[in-house]
Every structure is written in structure tokens, then in C-alpha cells.
C-alpha atoms as a PDB file:
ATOM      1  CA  UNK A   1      -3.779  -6.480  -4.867  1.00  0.00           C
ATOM      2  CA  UNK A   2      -2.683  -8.810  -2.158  1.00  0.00           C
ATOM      3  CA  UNK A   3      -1.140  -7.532   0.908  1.00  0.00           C
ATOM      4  CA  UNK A   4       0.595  -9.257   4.076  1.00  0.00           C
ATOM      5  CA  UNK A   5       0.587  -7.411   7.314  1.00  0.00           C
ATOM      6  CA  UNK A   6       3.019  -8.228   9.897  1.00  0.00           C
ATOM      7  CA  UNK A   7       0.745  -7.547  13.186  1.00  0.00           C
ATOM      8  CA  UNK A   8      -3.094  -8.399  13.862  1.00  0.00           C
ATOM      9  CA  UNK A   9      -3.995  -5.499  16.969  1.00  0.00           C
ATOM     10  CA  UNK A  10      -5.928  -3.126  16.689  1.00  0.00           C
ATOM     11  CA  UNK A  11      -3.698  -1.401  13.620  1.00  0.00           C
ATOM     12  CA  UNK A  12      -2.928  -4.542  11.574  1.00  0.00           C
ATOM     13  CA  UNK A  13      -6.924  -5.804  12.121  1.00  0.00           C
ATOM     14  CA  UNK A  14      -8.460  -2.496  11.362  1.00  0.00           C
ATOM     15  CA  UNK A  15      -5.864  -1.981   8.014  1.00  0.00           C
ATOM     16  CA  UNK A  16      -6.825  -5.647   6.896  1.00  0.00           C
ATOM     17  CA  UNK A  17     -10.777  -4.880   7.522  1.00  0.00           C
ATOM     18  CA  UNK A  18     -10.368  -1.998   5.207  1.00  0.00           C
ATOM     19  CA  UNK A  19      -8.384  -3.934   2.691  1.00  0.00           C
ATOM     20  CA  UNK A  20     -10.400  -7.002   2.195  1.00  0.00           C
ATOM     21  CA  UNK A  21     -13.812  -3.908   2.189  1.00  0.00           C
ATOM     22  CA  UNK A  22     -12.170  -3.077  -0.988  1.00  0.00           C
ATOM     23  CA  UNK A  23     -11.644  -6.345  -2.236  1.00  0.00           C
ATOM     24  CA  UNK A  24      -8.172  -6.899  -2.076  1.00  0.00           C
ATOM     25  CA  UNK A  25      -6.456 -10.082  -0.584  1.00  0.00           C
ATOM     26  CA  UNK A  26      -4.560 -10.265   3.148  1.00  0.00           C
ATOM     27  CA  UNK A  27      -2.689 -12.463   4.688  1.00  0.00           C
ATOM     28  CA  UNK A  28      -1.793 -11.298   8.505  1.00  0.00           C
ATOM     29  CA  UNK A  29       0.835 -12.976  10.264  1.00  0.00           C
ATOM     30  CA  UNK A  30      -0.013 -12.538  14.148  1.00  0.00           C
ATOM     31  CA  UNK A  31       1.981 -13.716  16.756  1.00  0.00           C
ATOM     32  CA  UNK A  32      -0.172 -14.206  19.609  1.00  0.00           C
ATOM     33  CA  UNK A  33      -2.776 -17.124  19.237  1.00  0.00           C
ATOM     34  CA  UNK A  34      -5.778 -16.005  20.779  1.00  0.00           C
ATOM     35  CA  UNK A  35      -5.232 -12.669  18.294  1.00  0.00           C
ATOM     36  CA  UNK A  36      -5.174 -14.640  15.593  1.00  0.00           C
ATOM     37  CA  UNK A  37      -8.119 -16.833  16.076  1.00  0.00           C
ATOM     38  CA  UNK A  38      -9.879 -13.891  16.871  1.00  0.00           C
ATOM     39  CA  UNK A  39      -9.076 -12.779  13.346  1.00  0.00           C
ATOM     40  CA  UNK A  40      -9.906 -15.636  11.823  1.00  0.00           C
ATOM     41  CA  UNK A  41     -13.320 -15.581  12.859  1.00  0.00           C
ATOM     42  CA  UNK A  42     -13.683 -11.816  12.483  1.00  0.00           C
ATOM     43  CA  UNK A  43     -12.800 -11.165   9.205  1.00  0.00           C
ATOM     44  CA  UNK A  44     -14.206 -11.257   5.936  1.00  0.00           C
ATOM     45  CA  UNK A  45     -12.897 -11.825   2.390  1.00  0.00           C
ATOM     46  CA  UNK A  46     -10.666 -13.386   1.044  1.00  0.00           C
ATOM     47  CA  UNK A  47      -7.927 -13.511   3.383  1.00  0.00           C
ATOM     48  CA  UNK A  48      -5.547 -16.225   5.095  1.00  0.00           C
ATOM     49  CA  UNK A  49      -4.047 -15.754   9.095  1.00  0.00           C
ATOM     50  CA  UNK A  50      -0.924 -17.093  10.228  1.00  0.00           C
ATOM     51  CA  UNK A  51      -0.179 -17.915  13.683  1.00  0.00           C
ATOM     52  CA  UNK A  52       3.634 -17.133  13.768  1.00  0.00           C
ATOM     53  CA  UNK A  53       6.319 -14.543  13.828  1.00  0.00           C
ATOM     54  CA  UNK A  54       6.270 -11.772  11.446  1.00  0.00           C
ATOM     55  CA  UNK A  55      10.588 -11.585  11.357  1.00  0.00           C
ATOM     56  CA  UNK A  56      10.521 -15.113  10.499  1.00  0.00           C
ATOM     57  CA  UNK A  57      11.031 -15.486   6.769  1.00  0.00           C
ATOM     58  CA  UNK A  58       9.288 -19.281   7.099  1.00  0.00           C
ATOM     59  CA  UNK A  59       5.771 -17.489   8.714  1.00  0.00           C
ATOM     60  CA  UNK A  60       6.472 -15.030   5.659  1.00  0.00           C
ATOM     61  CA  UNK A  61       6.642 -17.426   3.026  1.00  0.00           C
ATOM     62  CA  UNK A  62       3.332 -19.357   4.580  1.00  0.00           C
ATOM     63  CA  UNK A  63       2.003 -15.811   3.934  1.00  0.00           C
ATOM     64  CA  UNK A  64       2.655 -15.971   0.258  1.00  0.00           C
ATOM     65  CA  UNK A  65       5.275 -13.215   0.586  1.00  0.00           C
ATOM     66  CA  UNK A  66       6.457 -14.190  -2.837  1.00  0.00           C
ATOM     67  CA  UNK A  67       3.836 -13.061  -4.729  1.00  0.00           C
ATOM     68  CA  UNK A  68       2.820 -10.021  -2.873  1.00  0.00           C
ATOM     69  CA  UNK A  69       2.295  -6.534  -3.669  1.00  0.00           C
ATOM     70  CA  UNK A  70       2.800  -4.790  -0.221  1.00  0.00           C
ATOM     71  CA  UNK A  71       4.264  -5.672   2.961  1.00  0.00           C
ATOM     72  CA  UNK A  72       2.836  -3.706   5.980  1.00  0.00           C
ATOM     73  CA  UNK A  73       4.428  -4.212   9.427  1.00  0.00           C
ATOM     74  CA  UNK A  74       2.124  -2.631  12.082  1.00  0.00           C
ATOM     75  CA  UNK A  75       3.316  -4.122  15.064  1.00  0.00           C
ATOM     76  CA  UNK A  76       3.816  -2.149  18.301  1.00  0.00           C
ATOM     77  CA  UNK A  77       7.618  -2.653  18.200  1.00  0.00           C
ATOM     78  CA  UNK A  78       9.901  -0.678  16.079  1.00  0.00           C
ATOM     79  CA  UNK A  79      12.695  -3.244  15.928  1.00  0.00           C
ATOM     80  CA  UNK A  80      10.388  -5.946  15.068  1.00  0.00           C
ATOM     81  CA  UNK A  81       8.888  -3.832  12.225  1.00  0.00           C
ATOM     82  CA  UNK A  82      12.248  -2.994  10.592  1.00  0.00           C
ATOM     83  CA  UNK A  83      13.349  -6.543  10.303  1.00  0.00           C
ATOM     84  CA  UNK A  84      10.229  -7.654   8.999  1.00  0.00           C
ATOM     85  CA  UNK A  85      10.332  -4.757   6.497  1.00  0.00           C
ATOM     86  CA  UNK A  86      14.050  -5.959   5.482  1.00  0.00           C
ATOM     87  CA  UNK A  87      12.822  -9.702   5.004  1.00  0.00           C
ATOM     88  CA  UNK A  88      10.551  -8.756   3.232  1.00  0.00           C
ATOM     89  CA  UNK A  89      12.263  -6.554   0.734  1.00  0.00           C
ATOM     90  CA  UNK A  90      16.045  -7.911   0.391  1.00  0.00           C
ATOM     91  CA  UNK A  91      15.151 -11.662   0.955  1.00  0.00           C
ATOM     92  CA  UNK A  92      11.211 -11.827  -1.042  1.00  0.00           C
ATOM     93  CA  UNK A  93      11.656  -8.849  -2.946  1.00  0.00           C
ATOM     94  CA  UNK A  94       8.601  -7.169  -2.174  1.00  0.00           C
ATOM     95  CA  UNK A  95       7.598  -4.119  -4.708  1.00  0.00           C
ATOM     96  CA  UNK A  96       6.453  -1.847  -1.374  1.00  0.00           C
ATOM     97  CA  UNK A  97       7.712  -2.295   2.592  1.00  0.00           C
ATOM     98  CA  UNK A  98       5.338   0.070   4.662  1.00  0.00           C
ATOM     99  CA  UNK A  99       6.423   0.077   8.673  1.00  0.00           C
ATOM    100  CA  UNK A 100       4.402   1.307  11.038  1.00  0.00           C
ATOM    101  CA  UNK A 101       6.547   3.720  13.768  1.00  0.00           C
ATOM    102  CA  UNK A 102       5.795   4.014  16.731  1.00  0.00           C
ATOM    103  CA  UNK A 103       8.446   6.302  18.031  1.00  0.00           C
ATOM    104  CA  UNK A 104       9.151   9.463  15.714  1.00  0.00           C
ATOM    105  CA  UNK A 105      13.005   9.320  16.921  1.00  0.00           C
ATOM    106  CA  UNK A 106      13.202   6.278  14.805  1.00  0.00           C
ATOM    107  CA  UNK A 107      11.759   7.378  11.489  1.00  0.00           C
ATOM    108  CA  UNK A 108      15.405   8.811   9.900  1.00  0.00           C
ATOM    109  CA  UNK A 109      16.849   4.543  10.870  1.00  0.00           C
ATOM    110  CA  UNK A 110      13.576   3.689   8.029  1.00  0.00           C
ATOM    111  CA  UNK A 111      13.670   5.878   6.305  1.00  0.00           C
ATOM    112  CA  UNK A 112      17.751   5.220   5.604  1.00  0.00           C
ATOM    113  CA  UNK A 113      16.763   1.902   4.745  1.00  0.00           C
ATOM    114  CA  UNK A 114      14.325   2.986   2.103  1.00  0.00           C
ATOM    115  CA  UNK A 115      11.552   1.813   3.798  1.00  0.00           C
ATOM    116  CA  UNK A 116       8.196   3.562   4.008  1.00  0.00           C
ATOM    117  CA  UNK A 117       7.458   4.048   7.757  1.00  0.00           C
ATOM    118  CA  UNK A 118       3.962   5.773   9.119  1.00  0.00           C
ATOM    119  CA  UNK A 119       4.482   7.418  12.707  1.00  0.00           C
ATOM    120  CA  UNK A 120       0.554   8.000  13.748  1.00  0.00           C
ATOM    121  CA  UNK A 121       2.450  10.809  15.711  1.00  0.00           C
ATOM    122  CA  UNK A 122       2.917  12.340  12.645  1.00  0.00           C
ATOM    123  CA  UNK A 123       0.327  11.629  11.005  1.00  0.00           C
ATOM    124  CA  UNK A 124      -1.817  13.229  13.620  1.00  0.00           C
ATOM    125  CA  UNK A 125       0.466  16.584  12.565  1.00  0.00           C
ATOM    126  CA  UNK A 126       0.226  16.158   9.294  1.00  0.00           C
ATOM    127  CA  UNK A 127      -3.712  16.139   8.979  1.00  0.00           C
ATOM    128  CA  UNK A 128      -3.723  19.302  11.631  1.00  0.00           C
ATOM    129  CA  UNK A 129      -1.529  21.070   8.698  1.00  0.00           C
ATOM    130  CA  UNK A 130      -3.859  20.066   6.097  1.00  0.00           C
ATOM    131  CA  UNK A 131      -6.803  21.765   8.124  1.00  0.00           C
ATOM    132  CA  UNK A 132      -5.205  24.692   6.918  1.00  0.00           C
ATOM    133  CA  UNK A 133      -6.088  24.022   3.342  1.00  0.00           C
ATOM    134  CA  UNK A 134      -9.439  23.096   3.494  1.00  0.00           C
ATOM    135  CA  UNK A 135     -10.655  26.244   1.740  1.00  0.00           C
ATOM    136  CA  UNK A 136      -8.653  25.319  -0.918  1.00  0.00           C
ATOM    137  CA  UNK A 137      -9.593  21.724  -1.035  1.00  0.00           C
ATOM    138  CA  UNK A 138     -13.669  23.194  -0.907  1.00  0.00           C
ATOM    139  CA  UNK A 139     -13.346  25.201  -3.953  1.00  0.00           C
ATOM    140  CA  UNK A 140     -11.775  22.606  -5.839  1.00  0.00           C
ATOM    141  CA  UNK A 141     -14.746  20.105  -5.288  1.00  0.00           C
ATOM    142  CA  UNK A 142     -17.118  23.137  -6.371  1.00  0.00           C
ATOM    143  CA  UNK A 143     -15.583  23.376  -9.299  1.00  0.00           C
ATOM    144  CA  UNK A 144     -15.583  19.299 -10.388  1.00  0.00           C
ATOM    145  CA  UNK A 145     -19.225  18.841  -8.397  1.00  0.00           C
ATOM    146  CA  UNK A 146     -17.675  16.082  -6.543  1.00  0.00           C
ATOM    147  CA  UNK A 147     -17.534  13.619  -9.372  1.00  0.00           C
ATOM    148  CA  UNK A 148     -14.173  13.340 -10.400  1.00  0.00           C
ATOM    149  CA  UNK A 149     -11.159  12.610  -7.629  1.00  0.00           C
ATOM    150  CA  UNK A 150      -7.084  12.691  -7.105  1.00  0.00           C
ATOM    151  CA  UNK A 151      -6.284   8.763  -6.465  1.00  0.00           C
ATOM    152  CA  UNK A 152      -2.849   6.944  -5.602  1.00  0.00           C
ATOM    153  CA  UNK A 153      -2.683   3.324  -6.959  1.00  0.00           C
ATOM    154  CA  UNK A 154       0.200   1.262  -5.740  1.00  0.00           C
ATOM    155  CA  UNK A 155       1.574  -0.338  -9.284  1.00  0.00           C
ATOM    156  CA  UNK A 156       1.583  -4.166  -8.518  1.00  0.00           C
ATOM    157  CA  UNK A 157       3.586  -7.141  -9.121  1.00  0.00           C
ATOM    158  CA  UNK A 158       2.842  -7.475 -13.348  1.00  0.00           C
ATOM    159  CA  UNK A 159       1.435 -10.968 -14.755  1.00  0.00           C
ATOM    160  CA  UNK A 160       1.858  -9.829 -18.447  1.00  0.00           C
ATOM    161  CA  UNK A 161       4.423  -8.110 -18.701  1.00  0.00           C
ATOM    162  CA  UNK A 162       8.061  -7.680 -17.390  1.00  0.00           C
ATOM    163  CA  UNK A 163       8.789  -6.240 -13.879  1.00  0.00           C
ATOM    164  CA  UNK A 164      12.321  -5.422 -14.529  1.00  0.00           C
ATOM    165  CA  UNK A 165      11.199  -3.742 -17.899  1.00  0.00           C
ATOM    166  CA  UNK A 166       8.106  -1.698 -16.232  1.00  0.00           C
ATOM    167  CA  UNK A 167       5.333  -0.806 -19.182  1.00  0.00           C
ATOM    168  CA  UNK A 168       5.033   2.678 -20.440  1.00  0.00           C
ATOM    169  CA  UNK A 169       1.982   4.743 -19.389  1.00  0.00           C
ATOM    170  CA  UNK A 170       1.082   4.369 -23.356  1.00  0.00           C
ATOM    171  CA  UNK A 171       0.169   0.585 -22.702  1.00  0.00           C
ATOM    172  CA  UNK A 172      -2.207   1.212 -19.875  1.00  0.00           C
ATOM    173  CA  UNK A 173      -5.699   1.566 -21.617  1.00  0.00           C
ATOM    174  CA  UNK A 174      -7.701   3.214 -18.511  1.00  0.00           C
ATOM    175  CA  UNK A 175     -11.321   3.745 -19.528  1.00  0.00           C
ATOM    176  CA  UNK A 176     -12.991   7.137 -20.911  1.00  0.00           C
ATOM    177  CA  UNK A 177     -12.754   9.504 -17.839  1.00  0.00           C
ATOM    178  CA  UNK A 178      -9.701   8.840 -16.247  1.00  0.00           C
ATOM    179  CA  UNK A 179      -5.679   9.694 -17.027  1.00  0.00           C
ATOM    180  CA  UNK A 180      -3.053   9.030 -15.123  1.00  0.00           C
ATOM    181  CA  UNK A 181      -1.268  12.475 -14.202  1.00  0.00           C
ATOM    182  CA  UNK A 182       1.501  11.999 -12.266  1.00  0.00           C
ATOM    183  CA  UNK A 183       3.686   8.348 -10.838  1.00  0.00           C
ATOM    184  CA  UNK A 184       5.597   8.794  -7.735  1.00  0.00           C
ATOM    185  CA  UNK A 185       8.773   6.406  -7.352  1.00  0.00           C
ATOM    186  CA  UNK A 186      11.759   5.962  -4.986  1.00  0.00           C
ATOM    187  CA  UNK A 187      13.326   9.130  -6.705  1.00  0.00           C
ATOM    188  CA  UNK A 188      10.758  11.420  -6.513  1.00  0.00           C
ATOM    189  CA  UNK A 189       7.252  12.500  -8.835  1.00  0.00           C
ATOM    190  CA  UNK A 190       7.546  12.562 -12.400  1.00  0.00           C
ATOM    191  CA  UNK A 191       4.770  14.466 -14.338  1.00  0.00           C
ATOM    192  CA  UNK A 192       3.968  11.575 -16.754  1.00  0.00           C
ATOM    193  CA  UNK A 193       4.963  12.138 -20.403  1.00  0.00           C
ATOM    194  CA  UNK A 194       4.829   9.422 -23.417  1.00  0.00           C
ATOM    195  CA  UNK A 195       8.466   8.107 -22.086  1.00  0.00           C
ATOM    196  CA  UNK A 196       7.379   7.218 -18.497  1.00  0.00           C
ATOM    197  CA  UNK A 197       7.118   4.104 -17.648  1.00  0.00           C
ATOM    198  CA  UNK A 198       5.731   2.134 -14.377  1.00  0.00           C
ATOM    199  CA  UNK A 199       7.721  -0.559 -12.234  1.00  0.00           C
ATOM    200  CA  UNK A 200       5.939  -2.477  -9.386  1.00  0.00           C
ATOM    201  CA  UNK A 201       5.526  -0.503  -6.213  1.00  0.00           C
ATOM    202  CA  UNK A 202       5.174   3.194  -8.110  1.00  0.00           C
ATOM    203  CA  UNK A 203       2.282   4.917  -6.961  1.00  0.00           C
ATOM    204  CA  UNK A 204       0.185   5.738 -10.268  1.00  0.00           C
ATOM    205  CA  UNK A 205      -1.761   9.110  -9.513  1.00  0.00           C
ATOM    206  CA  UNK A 206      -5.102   8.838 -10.968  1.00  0.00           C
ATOM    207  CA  UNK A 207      -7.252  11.652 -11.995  1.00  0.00           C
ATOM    208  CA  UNK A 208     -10.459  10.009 -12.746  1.00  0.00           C
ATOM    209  CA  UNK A 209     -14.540  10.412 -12.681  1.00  0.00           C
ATOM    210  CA  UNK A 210     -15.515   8.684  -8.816  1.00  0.00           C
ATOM    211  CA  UNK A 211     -17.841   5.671 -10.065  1.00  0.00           C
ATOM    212  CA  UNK A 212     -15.170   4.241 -12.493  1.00  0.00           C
ATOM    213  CA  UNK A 213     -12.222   3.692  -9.877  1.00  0.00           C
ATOM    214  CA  UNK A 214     -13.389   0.416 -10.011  1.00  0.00           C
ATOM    215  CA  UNK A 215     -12.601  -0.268 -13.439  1.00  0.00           C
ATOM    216  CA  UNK A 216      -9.628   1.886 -13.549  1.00  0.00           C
ATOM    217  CA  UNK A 217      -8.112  -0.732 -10.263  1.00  0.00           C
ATOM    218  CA  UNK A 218      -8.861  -3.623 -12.260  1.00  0.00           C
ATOM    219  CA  UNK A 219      -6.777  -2.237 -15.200  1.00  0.00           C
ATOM    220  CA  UNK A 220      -3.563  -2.049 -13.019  1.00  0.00           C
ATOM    221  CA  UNK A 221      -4.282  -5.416 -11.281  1.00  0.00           C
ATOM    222  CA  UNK A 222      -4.435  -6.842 -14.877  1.00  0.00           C
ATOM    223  CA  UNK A 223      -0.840  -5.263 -15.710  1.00  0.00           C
END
């Protein structure tokens, strides 16, 4: 999957760290230049770092914005990461905008722009709640013995077949010990039946045996 991030602090460096760990490739666009050549020396993978501003659609292109899979903007400033977010989608057609907030006031202005926004506010909330279900989530790795997991898998940009068209669920051959269960798109989950079909930026949910999510990935880069 490749991935531009809009940002290199301590957000936008620790996300690309964690993508490139999982062999993916990032391009971060970082607007201060002692940042940046701090990321390029830091980093490891297979990545490219742009000195330059993330709203400008020229620093994007440098990026290889065309042929990405997911735009993150993880700046500190809201503004900044909404007009990144809009370049991005309207202008390079990105499959997936994600937008990091930083105030919770403005998640509803994202969110009516269709663009996936992450308020570590939040998120902070949202893991307290899921505390709650722990007991729940302990039984259920009892009863698997830890071997087989619930993944999301962003659908990417397709070489072999047609975006516009998507490819039914039929077509992707995952190997022995995993199914696909569920795909989550802009209109909500659909419980996958031999009709669905997958368009780039769906989030394919995965129910799969843990030591072959590394084959199941490379199917959907393959796509």
C-alpha cells in the first residue's frame, strides 16, 4: 500500500515508522526543513520526504499523490488538514482522506465533507469505553486460542482490474484460513454475500488464522 502523510511531528513520524514496519510505502510531505531532514535520516524503508507544503497540490504531486492509496493529514492545524484532505480527494482522487483533528468542535465540518477525521480526544474516549468489554473480548480469544484474528484492510488502488467497476468478493482467492466477512464503505457495512463487490478505499474485514495476514495483504495489494 503506499501512503502520503501530510505532517512529519511526532504524529505523522510515528504513523510513517509504523507503516514502512509493515512494509508499506510513505511519502511525508513536511513543511519545516530541519523536520524533514530529520526524517530523512531517521527512517527506514522504502519511503520518500518532501520538504514543502502539504495544501500545495505541486508538494502533493512530488509525493506521488496520483497513485496513492491513502492520504493522512496529521498536522497540528485543523484548517491545514482539511484542505489537504480536499486536494487530495477532489483534485488526485485519492481512494481514502484520513485527517487528523485536533479540536473535537471541528469533527461535524469533516466529517460533512466525507472525510475521515481522528480526534486523539476521542480516541482517548473511545478506548476507555472499550475497557468495558474486555471480558467479552477475553472469552472470545479463549475460544479461538489466539490464532485466528478480526482484521480491516483498506481496499487499494487496483492494477488488474477496473476501479470504477470494483471486483466481486468471488474474484479474491484469499488462502485456506481466511474469508472475508464483512466490507465497510461510505454507506455503511454490508455483510458480504456472492453480489458484493469491493471499490478502492472499502475496508475489507478479514477473519483469518494470525500467521497468514501476510499472504492474505499481498492478495489485496495484487487486486
Amino acid at each position: 500500500m503506499y501512503v502520503v502523510i501530510s505532517g512529519g511531528g511526532k504524529v505523522g513520524s510515528y504513523l510513517a515508522s509504523v507503516l514502512l514496519e509493515s512494509r508499506n510505502e510513505v511519502a511525508v510531505i513536511e513543511q519545516d526543513r530541519v523536520a524533514a531532514d530529520r526524517l530523512s535520516m531517521n527512517l527506514e524503508g522504502r519511503y520518500l520526504v518532501i520538504h514543502g507544503d502539504g495544501c500545495d497540490s505541486r508538494y502533493q504531486e512530488d509525493a506521488g499523490i496520483r497513485r496513492a492509496d491513502v492520504f493522512v493529514a496529521s498536522t497540528g492545524q485543523d484548517d491545514s488538514n482539511l484542505v489537504s484532505c480536499e486536494i487530495a480527494k477532489r483534485v488526485f482522487n485519492v481512494p481514502r482522506c484520513i485527517a487528523r483533528v485536533n479540536n473535537p468542535k471541528n469533527l461535524r465540518v469533516f466529517r460533512k465533507t466525507g472525510i475521515e477525521c481522528v480526534s486523539s480526544t476521542t480516541l482517548i474516549a473511545t478506548l476507555i469505553e472499550e475497557e468495558t468489554l474486555m471480558g467479552s473480548v477475553n472469552v472470545t480469544s479463549a475460544l479461538t486460542h489466539g490464532n485466528v484474528s478480526l482484521n480491516e484492510i483498506v481496499v487499494p488502488r487496483m492494477r488488474h482490474h477496473s476501479g470504477g467497476s470494483g471486483v466481486s468478493v468471488d474474484e479474491v482467492v484469499l488462502p485456506q484460513g481466511a474469508l472475508i466477512a464483512a466490507v465497510v464503505t461510505k454507506d455503511g457495512v454490508e455483510v458480504v454475500s456472492p453480489e458484493t463487490l469491493l471499490f478502492p478505499g472499502d475496508r475489507a474485514i478479514v477473519v483469518a488464522e494470525n500467521d497468514i495476514m501476510p499472504e492474505v495483504r499481498a492478495v489485496f495489494r495484487e487486486l
